[in-house]
C-alpha atoms as a PDB file:
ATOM      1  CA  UNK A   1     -29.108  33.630  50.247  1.00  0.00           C
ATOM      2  CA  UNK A   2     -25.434  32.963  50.131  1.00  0.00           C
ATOM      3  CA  UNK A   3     -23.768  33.358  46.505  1.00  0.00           C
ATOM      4  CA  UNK A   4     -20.221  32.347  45.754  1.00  0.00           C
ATOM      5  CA  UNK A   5     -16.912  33.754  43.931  1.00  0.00           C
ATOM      6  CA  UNK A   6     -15.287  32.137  41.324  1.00  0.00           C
ATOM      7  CA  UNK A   7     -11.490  32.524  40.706  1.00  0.00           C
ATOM      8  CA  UNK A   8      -9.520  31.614  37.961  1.00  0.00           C
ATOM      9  CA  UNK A   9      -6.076  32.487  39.661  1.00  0.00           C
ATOM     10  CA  UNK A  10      -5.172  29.079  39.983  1.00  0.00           C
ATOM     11  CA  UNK A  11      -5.437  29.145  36.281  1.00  0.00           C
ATOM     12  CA  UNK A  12      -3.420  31.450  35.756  1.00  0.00           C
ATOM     13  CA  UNK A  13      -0.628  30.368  38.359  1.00  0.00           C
ATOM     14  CA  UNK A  14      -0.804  26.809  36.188  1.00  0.00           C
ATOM     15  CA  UNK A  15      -0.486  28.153  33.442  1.00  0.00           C
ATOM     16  CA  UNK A  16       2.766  30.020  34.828  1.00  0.00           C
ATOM     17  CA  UNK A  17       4.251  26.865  36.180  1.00  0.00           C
ATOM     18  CA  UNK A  18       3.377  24.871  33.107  1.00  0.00           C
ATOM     19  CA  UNK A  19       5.028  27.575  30.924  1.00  0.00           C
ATOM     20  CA  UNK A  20       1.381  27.929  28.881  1.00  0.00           C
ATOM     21  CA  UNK A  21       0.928  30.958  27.302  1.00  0.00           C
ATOM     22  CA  UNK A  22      -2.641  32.644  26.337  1.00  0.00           C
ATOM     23  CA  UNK A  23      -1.123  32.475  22.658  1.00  0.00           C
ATOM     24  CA  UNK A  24      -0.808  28.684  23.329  1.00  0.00           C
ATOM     25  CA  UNK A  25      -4.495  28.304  24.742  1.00  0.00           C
ATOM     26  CA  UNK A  26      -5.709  30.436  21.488  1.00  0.00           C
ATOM     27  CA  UNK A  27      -4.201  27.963  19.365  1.00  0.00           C
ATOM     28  CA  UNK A  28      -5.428  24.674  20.752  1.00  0.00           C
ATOM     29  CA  UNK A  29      -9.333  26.154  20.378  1.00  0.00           C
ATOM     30  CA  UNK A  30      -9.832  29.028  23.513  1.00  0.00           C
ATOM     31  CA  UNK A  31     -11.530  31.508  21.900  1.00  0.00           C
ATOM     32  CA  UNK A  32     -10.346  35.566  22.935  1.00  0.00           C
ATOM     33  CA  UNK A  33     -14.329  35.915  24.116  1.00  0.00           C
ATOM     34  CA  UNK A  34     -13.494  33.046  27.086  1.00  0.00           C
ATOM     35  CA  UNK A  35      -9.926  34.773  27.797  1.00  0.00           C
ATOM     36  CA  UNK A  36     -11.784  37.546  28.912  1.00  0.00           C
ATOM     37  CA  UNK A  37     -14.366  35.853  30.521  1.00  0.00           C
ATOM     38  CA  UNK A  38     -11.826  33.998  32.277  1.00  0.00           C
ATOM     39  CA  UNK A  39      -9.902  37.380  33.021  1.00  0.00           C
ATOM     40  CA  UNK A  40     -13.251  39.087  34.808  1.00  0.00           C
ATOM     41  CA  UNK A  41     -13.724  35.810  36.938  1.00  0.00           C
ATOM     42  CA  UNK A  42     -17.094  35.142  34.637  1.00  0.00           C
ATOM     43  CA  UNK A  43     -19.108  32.075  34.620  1.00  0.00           C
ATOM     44  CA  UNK A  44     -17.651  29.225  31.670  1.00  0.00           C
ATOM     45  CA  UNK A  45     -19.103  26.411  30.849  1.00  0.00           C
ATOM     46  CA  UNK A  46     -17.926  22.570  31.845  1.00  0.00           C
ATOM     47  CA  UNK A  47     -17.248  21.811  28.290  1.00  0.00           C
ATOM     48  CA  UNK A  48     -15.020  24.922  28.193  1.00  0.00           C
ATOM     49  CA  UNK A  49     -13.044  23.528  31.692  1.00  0.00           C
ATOM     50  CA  UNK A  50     -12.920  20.751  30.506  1.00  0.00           C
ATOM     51  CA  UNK A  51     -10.955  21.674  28.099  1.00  0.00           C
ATOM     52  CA  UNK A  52      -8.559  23.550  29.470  1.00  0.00           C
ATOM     53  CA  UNK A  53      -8.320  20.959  31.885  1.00  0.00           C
ATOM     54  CA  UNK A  54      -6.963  18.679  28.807  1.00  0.00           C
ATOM     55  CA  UNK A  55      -4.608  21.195  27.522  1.00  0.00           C
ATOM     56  CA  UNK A  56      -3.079  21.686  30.951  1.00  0.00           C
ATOM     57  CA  UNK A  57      -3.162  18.490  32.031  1.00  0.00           C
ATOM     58  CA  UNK A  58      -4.485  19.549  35.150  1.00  0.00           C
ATOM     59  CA  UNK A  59      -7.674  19.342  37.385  1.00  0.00           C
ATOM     60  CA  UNK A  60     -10.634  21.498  37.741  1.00  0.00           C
ATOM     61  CA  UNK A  61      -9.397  22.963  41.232  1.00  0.00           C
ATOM     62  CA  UNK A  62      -6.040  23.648  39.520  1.00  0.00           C
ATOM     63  CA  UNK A  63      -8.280  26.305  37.275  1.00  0.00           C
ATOM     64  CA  UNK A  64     -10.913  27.499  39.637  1.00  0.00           C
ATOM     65  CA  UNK A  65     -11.531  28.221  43.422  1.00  0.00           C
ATOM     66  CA  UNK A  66     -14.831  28.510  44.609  1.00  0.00           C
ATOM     67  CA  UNK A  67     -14.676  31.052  47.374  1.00  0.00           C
ATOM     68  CA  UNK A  68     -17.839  31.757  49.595  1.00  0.00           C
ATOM     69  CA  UNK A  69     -19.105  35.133  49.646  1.00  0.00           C
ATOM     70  CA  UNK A  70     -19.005  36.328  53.463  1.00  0.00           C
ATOM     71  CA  UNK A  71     -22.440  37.106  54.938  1.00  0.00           C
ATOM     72  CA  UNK A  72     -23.224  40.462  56.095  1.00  0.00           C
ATOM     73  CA  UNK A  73     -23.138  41.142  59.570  1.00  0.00           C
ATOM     74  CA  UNK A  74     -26.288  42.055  61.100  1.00  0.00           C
ATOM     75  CA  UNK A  75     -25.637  45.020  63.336  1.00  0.00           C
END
């Protein structure tokens, strides 16, 4: 079975070029627990990109890459 990565470093690198700030993302309803869910590259839920999606005025893919785990090689 194959299992994927997620990566929130395009979050992050929107949120630099959009000059958002974490303080900013508290205040319009982000709660600390999903910052550092979002910091460990944790499972969120749709509703929660969703709305970060709104206060960035961005797309999914500009908050999260999906990044295949590579397989093992068998030696």
């Amino acid at each position: 079975m194959v299992f994927g990565i997620i990566d929130y470093s395009p979050l992050w690198e929107t949120m630099r070029r959009k000059r958002i700030t974490q303080y900013r993302l508290l205040k319009s309803g982000i709660d600390n627990k999903t910052l550092d869910t979002l910091k460990k590259n944790k499972n969120i839920t749709l509703l929660t990109l969703e709305r970060l999606c709104i206060i960035l005025d961005c797309t999914p893919n500009d908050v999260v890459a999906f990044l295949p785990d590579t397989p093992e090689q068998d030696t």
